[in-house]
N, C-alpha and C. Protein backbone atom coordinates (compact mmCIF):
# COMPACT_ATOMS: atom_id res chain seq x y z
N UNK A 1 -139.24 11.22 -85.90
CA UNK A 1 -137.99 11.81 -85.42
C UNK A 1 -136.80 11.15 -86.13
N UNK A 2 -136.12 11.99 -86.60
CA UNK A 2 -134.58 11.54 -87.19
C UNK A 2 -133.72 10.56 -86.40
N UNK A 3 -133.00 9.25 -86.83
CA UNK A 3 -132.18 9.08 -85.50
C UNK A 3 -130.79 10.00 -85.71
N UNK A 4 -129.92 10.01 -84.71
CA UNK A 4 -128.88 10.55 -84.88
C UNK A 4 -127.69 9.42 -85.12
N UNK A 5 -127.09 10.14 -86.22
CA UNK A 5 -126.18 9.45 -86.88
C UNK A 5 -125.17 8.86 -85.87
N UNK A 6 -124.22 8.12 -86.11
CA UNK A 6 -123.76 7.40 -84.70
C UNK A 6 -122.19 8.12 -85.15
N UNK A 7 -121.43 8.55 -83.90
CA UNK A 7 -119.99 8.86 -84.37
C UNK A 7 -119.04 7.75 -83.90
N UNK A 8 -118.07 7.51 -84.72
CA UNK A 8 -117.34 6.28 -84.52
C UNK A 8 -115.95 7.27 -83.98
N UNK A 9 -114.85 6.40 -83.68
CA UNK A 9 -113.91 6.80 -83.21
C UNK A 9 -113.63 7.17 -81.77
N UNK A 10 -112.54 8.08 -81.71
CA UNK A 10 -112.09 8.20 -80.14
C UNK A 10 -112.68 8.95 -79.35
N UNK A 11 -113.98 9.07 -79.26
CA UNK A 11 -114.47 10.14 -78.79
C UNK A 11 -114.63 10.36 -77.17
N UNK A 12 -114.27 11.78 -76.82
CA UNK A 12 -114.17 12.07 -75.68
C UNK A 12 -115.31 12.45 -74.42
N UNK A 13 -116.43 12.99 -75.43
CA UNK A 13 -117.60 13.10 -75.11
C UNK A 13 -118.37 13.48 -75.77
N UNK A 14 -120.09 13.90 -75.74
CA UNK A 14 -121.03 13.82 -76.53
C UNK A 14 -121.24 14.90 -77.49
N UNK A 15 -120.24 15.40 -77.74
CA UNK A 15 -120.29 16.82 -78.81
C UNK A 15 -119.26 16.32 -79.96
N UNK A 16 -118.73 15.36 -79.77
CA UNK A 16 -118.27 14.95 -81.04
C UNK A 16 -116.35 14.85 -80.75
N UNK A 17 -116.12 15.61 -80.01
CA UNK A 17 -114.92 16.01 -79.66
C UNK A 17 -113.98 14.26 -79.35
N UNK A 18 -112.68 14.72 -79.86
CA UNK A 18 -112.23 13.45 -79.63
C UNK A 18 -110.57 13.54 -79.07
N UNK A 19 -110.42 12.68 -78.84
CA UNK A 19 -108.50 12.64 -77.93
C UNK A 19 -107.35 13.58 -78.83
N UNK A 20 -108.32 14.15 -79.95
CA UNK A 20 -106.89 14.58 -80.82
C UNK A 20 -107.19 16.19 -80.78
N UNK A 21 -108.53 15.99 -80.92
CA UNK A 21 -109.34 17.46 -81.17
C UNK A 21 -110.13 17.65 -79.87
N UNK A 22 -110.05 18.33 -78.86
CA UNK A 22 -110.88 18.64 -77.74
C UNK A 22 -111.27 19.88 -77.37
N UNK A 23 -110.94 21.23 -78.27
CA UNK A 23 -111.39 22.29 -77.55
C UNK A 23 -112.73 22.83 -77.72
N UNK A 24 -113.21 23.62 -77.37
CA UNK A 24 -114.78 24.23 -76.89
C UNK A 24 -115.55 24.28 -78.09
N UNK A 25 -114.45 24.69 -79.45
CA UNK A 25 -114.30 24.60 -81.15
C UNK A 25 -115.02 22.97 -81.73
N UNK A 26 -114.45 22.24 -81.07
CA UNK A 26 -113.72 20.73 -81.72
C UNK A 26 -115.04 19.89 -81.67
N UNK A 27 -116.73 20.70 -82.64
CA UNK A 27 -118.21 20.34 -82.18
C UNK A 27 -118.25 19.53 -83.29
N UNK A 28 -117.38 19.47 -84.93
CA UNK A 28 -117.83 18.12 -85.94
C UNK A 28 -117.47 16.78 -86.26
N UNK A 29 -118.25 16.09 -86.51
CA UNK A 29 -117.79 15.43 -87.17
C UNK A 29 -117.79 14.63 -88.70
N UNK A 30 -116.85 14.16 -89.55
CA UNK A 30 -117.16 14.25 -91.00
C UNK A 30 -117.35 12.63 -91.44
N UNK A 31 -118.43 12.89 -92.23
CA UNK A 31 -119.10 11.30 -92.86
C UNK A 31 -118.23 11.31 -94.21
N UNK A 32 -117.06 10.06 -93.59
CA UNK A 32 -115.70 10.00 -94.45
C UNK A 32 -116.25 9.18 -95.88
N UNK A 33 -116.03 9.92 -97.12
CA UNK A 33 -116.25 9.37 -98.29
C UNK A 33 -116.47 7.30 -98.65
N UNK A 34 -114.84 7.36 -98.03
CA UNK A 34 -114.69 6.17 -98.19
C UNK A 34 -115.63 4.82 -97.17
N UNK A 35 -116.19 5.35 -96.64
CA UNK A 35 -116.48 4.06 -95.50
C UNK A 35 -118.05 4.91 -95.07
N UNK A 36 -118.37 5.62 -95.72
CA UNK A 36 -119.54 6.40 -95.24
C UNK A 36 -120.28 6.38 -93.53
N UNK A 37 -118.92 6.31 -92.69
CA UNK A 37 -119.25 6.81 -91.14
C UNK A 37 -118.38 7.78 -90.76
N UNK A 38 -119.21 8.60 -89.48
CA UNK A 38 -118.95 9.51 -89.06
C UNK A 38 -117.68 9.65 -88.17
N UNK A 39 -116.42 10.62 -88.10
CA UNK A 39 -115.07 9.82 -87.56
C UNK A 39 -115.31 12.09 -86.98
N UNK A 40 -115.06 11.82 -85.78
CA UNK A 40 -114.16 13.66 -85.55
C UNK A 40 -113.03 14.02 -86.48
N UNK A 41 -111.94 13.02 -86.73
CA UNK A 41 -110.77 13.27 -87.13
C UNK A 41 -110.73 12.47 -88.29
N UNK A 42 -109.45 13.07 -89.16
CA UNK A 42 -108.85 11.98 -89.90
C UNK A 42 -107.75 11.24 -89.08
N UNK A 43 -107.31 11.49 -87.42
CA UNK A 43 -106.74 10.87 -87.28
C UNK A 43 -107.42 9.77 -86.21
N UNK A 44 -108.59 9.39 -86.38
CA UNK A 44 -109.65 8.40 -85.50
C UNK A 44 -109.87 7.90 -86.54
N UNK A 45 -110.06 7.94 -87.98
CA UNK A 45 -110.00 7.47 -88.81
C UNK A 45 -109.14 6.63 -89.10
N UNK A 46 -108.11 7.05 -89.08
CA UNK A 46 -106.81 6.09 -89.51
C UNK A 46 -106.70 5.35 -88.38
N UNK A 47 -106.89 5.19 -86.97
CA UNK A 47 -106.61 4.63 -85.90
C UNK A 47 -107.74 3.41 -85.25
N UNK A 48 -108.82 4.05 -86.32
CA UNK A 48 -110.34 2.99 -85.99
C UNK A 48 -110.14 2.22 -87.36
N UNK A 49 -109.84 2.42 -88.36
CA UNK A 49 -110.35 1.24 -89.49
C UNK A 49 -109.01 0.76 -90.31
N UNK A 50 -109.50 0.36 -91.22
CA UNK A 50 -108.40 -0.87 -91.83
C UNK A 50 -108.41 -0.91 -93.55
N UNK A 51 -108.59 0.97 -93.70
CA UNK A 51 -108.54 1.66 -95.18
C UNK A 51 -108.10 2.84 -94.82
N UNK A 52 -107.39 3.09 -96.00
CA UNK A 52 -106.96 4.60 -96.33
C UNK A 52 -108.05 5.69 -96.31
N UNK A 53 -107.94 6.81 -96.13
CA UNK A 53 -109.59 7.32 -96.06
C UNK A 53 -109.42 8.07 -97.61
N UNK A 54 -110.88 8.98 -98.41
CA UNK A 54 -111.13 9.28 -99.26
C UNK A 54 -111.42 10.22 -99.42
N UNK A 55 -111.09 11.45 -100.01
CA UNK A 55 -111.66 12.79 -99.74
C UNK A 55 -112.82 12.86 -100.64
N UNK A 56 -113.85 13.65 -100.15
CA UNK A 56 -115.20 13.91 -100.96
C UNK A 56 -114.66 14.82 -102.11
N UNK A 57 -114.96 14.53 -103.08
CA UNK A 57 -115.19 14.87 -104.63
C UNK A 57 -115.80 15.92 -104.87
N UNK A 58 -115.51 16.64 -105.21
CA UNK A 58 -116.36 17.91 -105.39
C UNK A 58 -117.38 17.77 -105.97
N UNK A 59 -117.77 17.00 -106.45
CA UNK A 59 -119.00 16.64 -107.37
C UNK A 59 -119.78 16.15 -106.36
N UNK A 60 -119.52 15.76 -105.27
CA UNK A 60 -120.46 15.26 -104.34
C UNK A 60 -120.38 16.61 -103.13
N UNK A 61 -119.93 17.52 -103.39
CA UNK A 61 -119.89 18.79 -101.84
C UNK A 61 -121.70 19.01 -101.54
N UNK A 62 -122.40 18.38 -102.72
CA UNK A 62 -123.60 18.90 -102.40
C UNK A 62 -124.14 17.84 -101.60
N UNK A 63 -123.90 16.37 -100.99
CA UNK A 63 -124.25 15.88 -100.09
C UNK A 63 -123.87 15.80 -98.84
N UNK A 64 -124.82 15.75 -97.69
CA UNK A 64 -124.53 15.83 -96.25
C UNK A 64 -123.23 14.87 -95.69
N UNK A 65 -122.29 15.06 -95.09
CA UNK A 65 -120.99 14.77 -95.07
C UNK A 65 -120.44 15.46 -94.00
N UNK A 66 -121.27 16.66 -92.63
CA UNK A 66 -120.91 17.17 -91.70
C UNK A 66 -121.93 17.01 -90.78
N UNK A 67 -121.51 16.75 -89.71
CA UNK A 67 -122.36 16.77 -88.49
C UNK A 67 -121.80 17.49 -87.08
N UNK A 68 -123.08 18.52 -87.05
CA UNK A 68 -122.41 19.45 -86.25
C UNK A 68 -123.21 18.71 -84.51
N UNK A 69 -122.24 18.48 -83.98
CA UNK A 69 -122.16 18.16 -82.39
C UNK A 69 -122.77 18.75 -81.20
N UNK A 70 -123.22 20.14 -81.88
CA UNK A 70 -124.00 20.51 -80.65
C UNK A 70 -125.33 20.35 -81.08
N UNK A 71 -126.10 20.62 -81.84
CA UNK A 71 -127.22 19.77 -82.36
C UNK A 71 -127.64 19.21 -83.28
N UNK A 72 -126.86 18.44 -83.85
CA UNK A 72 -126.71 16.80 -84.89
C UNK A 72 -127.10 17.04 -86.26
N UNK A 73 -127.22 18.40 -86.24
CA UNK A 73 -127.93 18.63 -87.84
C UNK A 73 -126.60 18.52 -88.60
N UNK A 74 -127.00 17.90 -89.92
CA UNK A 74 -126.10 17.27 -91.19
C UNK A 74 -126.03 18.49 -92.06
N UNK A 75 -124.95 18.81 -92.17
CA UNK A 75 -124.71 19.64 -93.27
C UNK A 75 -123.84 19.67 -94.55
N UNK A 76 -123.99 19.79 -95.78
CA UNK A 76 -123.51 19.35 -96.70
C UNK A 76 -122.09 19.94 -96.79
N UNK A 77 -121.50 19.52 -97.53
CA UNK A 77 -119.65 20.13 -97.37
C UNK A 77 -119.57 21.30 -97.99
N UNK A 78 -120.45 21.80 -99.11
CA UNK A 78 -120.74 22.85 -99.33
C UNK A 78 -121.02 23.65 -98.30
N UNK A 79 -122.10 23.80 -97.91
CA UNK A 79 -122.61 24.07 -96.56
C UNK A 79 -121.24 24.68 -95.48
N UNK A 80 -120.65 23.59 -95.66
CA UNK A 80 -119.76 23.63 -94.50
C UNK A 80 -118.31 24.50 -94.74
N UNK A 81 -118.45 24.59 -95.99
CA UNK A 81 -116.92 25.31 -96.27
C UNK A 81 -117.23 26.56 -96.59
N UNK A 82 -118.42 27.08 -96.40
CA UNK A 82 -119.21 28.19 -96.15
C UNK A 82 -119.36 29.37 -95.43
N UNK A 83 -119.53 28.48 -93.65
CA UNK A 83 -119.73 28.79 -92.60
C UNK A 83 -118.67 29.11 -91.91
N UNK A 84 -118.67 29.52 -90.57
CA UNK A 84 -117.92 29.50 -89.38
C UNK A 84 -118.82 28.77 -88.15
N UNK A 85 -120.23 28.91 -88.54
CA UNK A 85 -120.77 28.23 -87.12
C UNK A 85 -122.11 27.93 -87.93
N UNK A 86 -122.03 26.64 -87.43
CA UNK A 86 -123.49 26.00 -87.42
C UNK A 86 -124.73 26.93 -87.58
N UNK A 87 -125.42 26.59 -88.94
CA UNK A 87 -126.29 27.51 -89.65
C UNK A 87 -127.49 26.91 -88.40
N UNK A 88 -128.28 26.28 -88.10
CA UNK A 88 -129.16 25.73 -87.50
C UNK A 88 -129.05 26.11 -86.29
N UNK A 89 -127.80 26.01 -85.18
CA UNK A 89 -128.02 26.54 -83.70
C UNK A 89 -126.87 27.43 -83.65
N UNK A 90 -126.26 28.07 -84.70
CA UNK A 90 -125.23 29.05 -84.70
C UNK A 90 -123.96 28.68 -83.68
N UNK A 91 -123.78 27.36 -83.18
CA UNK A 91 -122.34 27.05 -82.74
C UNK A 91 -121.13 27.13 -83.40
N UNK A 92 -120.21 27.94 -83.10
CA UNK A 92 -119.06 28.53 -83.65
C UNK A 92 -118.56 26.92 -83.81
N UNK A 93 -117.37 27.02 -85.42
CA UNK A 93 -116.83 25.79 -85.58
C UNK A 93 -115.07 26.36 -84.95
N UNK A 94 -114.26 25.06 -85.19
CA UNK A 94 -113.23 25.58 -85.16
C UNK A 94 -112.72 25.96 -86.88
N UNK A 95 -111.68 26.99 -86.28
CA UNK A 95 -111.83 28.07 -87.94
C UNK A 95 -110.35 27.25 -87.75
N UNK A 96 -109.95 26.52 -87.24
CA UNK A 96 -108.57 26.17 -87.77
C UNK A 96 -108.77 24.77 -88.78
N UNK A 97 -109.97 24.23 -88.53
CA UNK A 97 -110.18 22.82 -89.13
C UNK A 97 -109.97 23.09 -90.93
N UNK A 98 -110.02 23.98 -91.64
CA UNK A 98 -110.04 24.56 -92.29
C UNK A 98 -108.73 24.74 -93.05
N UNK A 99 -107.73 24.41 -92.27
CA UNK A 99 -106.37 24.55 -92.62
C UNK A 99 -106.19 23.75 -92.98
N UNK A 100 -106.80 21.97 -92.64
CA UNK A 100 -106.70 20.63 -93.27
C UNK A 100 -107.54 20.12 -93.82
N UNK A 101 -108.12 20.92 -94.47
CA UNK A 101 -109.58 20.48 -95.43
C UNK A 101 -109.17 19.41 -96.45
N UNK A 102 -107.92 19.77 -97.05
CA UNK A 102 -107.47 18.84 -98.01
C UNK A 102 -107.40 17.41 -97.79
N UNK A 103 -107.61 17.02 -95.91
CA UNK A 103 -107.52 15.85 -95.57
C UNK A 103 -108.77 14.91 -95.86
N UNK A 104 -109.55 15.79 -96.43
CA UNK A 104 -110.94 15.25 -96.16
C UNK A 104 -112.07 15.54 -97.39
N UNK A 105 -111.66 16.82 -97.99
CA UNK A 105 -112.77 17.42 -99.25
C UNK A 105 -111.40 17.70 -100.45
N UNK A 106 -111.38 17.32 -101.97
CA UNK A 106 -111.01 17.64 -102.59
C UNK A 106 -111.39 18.74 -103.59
N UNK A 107 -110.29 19.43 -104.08
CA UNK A 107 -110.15 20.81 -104.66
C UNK A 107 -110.12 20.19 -105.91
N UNK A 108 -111.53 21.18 -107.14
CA UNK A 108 -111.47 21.17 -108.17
C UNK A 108 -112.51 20.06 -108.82
């Protein structure tokens, strides 16, 4: 059996959801380039550690870097900028996370 990856940060409860991000949507969380753990936010990120964070490289979109909260399966950022809902148990993501991708995956 796989273990499940551990999520760091502010989290509110066991779907990943955290004090910044909480709605019914708010199921990932992203394995931040720089520090390779799992944070909901970039802003649990900046509020849990003691580095700037790093956006994934496009050269790396093909490694696992998403973890979807309702059932823990890892999905690559490819993968993820793909979708709207979790390919494995079809849980809808939030489609607004998407608007700040730049915080987290780089273009080009």
């Amino acid at each position: 059996m796989t273990a499940i990856p551990q999520v760091f940060g502010k989290t509110v409860d066991g779907h990943t959801r955290c004090e910044h991000y909480s709605t019914e949507l708010d199921i990932i969380a992203i394995r931040f380039a720089c520090c390779g753990r799992y944070y909901p936010c970039h802003l649990c990120h900046s509020e849990c550690t003691d580095h700037p964070p790093q956006q994934w490289p496009r050269a790396r979109w093909h490694q696992k870097a998403i973890l979807c909260g309702n059932c823990w399966t890892e999905l690559t950022v490819e993968t993820y900028q793909g979708v709207d809902a979790c390919p494995e148990c079809t849980a809808s993501f939030n489609p607004g996370c998407k608007a700040h991708s730049s915080y987290y995956f780089a273009v080009g």
